[in-house]
N, C-alpha and C. Protein backbone atom coordinates (compact mmCIF):
# COMPACT_ATOMS: atom_id res chain seq x y z
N UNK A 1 -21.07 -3.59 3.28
CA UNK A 1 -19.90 -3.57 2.42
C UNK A 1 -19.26 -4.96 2.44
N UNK A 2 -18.95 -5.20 1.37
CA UNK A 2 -18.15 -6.60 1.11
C UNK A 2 -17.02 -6.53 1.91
N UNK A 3 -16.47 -7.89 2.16
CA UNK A 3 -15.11 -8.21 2.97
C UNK A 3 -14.02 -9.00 1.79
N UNK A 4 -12.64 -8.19 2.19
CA UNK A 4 -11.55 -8.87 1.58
C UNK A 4 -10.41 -9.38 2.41
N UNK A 5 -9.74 -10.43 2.09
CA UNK A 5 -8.33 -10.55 2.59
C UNK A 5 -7.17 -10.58 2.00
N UNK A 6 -5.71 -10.55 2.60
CA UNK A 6 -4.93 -9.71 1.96
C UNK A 6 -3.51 -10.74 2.70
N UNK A 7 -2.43 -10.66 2.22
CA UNK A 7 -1.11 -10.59 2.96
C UNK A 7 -0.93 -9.41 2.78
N UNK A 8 -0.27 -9.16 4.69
CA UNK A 8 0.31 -7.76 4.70
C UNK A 8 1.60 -8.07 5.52
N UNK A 9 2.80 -7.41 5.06
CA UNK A 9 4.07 -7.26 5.22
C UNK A 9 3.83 -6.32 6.72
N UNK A 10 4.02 -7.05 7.31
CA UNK A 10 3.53 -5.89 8.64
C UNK A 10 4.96 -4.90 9.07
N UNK A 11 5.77 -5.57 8.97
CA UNK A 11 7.44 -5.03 9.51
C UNK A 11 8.46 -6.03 8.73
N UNK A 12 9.33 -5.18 8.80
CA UNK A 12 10.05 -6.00 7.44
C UNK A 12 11.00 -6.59 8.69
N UNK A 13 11.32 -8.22 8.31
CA UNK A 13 12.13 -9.39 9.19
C UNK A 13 11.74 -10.83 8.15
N UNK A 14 11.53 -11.77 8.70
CA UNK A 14 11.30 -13.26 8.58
C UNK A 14 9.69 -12.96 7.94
N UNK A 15 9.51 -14.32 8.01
CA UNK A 15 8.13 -15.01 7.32
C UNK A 15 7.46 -14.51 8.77
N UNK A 16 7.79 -14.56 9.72
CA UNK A 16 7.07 -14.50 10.85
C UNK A 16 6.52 -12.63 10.82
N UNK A 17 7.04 -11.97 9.89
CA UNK A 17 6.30 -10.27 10.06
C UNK A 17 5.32 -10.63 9.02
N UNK A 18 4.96 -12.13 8.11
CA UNK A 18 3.33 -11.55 7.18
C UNK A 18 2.42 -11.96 8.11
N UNK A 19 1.37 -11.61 7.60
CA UNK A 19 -0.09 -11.39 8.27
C UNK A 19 -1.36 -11.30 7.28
N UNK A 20 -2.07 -12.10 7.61
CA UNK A 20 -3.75 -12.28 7.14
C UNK A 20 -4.04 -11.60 7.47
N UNK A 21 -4.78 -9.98 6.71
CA UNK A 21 -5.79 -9.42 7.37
C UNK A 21 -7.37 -9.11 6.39
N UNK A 22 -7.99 -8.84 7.25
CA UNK A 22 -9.32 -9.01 6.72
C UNK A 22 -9.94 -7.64 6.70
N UNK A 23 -10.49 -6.80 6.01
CA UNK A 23 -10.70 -5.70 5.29
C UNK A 23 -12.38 -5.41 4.71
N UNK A 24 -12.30 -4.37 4.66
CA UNK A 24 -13.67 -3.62 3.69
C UNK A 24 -13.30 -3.83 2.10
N UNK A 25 -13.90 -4.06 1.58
CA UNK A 25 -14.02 -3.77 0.29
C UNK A 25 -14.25 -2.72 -0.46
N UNK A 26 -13.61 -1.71 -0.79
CA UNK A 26 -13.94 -0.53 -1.51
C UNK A 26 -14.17 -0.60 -3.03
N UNK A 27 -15.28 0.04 -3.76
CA UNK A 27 -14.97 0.16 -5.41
C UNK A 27 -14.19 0.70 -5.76
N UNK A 28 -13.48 -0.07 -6.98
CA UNK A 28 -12.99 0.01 -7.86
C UNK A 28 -12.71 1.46 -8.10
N UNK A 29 -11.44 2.05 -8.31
CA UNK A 29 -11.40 3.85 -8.47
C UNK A 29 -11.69 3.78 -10.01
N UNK A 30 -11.93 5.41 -10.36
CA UNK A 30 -11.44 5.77 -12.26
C UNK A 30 -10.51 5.18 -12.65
N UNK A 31 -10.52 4.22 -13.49
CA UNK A 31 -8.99 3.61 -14.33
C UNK A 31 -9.18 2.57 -13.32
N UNK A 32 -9.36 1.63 -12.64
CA UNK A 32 -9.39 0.59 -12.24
C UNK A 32 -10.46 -0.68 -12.24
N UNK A 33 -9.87 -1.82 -12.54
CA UNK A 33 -10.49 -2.93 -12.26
C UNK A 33 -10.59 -3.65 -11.41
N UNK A 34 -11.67 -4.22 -10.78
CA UNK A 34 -11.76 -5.15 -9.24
C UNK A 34 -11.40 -6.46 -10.11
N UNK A 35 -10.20 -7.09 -9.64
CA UNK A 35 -10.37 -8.48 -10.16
C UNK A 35 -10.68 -9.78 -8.86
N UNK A 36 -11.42 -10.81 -9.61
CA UNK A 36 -10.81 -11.99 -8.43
C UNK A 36 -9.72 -12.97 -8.97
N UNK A 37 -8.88 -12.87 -8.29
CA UNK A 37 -7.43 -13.39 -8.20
C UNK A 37 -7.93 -14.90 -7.89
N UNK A 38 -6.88 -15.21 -9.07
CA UNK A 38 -6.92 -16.34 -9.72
C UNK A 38 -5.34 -17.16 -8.89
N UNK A 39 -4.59 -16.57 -9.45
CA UNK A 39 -3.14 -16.46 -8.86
C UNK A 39 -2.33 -15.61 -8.63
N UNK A 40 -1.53 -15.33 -7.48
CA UNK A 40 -0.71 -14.54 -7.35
C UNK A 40 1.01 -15.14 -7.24
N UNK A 41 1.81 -14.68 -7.82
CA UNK A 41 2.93 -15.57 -8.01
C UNK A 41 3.79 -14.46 -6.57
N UNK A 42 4.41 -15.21 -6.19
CA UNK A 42 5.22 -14.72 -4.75
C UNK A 42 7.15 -14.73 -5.44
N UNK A 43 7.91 -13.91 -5.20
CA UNK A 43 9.00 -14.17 -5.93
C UNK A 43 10.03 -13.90 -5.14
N UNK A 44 11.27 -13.56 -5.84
CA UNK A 44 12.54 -12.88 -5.12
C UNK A 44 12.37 -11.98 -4.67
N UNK A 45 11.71 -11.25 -5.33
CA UNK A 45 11.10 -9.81 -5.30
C UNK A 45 10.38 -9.78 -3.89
N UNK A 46 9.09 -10.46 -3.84
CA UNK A 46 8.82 -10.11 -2.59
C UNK A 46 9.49 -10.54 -1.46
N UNK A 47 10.24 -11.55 -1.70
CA UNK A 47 11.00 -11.94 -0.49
C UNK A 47 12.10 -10.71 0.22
N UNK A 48 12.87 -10.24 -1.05
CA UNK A 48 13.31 -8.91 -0.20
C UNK A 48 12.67 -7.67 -0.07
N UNK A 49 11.25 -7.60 -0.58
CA UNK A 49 10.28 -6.69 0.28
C UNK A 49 10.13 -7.29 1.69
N UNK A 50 9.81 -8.55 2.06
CA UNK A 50 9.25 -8.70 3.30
C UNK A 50 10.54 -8.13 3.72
N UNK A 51 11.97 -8.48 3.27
CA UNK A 51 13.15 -8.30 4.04
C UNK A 51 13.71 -6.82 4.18
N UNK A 52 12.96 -5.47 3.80
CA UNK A 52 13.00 -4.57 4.03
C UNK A 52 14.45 -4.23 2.51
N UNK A 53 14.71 -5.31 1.88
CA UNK A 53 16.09 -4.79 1.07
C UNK A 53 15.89 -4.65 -0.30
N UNK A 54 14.22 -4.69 -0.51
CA UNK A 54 13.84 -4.59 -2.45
C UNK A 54 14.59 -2.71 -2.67
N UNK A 55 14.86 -2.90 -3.89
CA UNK A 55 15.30 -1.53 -4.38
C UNK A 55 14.16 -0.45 -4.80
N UNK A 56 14.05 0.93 -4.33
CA UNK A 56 12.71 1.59 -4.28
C UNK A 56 11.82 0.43 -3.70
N UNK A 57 11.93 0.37 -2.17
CA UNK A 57 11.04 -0.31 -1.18
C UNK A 57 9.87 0.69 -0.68
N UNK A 58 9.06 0.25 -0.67
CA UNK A 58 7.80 1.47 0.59
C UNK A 58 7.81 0.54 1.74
N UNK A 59 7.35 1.75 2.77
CA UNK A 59 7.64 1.14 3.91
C UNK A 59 6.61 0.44 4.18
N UNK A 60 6.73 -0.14 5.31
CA UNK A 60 5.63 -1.39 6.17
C UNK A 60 4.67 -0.38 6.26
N UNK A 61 3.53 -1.01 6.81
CA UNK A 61 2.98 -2.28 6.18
C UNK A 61 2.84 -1.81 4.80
N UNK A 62 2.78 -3.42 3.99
CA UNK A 62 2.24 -3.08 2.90
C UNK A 62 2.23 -4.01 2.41
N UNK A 63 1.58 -4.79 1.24
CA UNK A 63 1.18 -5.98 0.92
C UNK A 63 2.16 -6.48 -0.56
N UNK A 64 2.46 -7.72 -0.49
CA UNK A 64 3.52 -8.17 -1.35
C UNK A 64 2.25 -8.63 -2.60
N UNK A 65 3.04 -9.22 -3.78
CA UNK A 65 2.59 -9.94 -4.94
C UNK A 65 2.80 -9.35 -6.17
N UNK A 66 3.85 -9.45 -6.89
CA UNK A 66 4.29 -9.17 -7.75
C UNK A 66 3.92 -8.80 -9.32
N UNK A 67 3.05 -10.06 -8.55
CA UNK A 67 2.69 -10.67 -10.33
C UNK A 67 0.61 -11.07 -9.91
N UNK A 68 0.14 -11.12 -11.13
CA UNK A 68 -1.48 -11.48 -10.62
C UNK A 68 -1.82 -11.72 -11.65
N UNK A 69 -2.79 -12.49 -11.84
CA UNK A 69 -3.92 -13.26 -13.00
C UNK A 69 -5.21 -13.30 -12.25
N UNK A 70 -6.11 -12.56 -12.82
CA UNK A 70 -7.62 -12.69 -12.13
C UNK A 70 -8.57 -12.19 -13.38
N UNK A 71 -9.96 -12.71 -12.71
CA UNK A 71 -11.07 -12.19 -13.87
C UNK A 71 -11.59 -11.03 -13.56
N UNK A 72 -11.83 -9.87 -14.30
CA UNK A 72 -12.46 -8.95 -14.00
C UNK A 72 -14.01 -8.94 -13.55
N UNK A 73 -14.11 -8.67 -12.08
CA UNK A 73 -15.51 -8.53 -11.50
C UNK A 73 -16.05 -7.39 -11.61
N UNK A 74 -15.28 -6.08 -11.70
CA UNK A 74 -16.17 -4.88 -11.79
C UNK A 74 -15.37 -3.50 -12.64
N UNK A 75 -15.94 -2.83 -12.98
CA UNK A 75 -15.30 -1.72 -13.77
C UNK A 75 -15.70 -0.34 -12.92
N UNK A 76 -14.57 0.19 -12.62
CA UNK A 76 -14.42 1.96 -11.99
C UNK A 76 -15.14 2.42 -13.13
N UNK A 77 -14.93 3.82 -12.61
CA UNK A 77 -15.68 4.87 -13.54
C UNK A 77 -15.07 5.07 -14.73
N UNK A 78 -15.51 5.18 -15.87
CA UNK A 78 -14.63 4.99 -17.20
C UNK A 78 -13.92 4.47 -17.93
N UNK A 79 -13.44 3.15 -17.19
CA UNK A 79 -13.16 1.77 -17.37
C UNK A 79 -13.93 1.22 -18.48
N UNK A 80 -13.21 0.91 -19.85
CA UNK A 80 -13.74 0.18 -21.07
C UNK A 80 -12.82 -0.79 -21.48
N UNK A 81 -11.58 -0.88 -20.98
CA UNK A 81 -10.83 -1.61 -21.49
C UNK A 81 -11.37 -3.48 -21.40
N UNK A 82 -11.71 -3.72 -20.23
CA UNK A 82 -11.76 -4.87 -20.22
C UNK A 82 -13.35 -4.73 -20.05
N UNK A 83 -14.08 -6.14 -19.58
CA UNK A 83 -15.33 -6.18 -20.05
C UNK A 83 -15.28 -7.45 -18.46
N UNK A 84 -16.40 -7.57 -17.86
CA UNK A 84 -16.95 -8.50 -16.69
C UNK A 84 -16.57 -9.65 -17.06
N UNK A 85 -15.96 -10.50 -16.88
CA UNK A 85 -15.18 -11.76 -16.84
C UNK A 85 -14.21 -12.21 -17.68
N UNK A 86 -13.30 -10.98 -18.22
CA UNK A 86 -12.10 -11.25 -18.66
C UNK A 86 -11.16 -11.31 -17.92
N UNK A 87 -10.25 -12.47 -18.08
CA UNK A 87 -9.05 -12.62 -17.58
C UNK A 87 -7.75 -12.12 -18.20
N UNK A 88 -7.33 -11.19 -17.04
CA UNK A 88 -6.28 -10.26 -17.44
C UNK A 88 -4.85 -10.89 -16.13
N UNK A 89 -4.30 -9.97 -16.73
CA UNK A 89 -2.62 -10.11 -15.78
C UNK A 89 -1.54 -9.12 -15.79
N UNK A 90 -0.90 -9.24 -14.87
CA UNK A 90 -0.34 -8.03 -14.51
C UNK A 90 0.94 -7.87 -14.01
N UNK A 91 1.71 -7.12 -13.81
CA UNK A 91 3.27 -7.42 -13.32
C UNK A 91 2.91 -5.61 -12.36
N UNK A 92 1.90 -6.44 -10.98
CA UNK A 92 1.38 -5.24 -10.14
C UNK A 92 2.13 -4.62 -9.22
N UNK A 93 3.93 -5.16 -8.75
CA UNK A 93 4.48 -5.00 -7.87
C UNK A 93 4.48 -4.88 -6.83
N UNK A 94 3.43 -4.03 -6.46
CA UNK A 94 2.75 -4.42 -4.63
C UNK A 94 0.84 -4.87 -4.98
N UNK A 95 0.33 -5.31 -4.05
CA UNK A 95 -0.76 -5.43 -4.03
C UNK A 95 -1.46 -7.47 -4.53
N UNK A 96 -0.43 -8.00 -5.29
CA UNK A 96 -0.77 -8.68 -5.74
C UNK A 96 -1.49 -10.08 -5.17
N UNK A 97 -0.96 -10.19 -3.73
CA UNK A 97 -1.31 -11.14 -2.67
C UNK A 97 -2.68 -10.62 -2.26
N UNK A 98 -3.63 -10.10 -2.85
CA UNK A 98 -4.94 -9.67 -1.89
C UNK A 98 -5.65 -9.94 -2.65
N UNK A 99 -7.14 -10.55 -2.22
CA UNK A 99 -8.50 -10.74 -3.35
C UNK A 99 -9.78 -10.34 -2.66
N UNK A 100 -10.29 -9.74 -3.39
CA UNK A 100 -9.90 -8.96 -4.77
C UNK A 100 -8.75 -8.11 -5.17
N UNK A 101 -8.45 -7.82 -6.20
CA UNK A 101 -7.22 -6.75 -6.51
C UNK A 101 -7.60 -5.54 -7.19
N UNK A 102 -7.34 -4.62 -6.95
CA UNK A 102 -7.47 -3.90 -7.53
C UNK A 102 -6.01 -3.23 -8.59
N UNK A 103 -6.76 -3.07 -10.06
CA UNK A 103 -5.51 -2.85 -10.89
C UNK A 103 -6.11 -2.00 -11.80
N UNK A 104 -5.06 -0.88 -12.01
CA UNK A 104 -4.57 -0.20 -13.31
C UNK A 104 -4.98 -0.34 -14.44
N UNK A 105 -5.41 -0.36 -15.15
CA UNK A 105 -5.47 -0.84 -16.67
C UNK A 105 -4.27 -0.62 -17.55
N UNK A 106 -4.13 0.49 -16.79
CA UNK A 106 -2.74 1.33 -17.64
C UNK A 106 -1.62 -0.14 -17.64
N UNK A 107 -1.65 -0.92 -16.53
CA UNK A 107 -0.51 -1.86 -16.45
C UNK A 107 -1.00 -3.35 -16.93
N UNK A 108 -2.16 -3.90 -17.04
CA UNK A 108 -2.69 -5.34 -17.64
C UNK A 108 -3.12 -5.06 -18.81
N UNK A 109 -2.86 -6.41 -19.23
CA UNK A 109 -3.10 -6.93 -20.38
C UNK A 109 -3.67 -8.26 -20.61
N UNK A 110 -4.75 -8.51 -21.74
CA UNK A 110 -5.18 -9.91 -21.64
C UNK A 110 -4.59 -11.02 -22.81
């Protein structure tokens, strides 16, 4: 199985609770695209996730990135929207700091 890495919000405090971690790679679910992340934009937003004070927060751990731009590497089951190396983007709210990403279709657009 492939390997991914990720920021993960381990406990919500300082810069000092993120964390590199390194992971399995799972496929892509129904309705989802594996992208490789191109960019992930880091914002206000996640800053008061790491700080435990975003509004409708989930708890630790959990991985910040707001925002994402990547090319599509693989298509879930039933997945037609996009096609193997389109670049799409997204306003993903959690998840966006990890590559590959996995996303919604329901939420990108190219």
């Amino acid at each position: 199985m492939s390997k991914m890495k990720k920021v993960v919000i381990t406990e919500f405090g300082d810069e000092s609770k993120l964390a590199i971690v390194e992971g399995d790679l799972p496929e892509p679910a129904a309705g989802e695209v594996q992208l490789s992340v191109e960019y992930s934009i880091v914002s206000g937003s996640d800053v008061n996730m790491r700080r435990g004070t975003y509004p409708f927060q989930k708890k630790a751990p959990l991985t910040p990135g707001y925002s994402v731009l990547g090319t599509v590497r693989l298509n879930g089951k039933a997945c037609s929207k996009f096609k193997v190396g389109d670049r799409v983007a997204c306003l993903s709210k959690y998840e966006g700091c990890s590559g590959p990403h996995f996303l919604d279709t329901k939420r990108a657009f190219s």
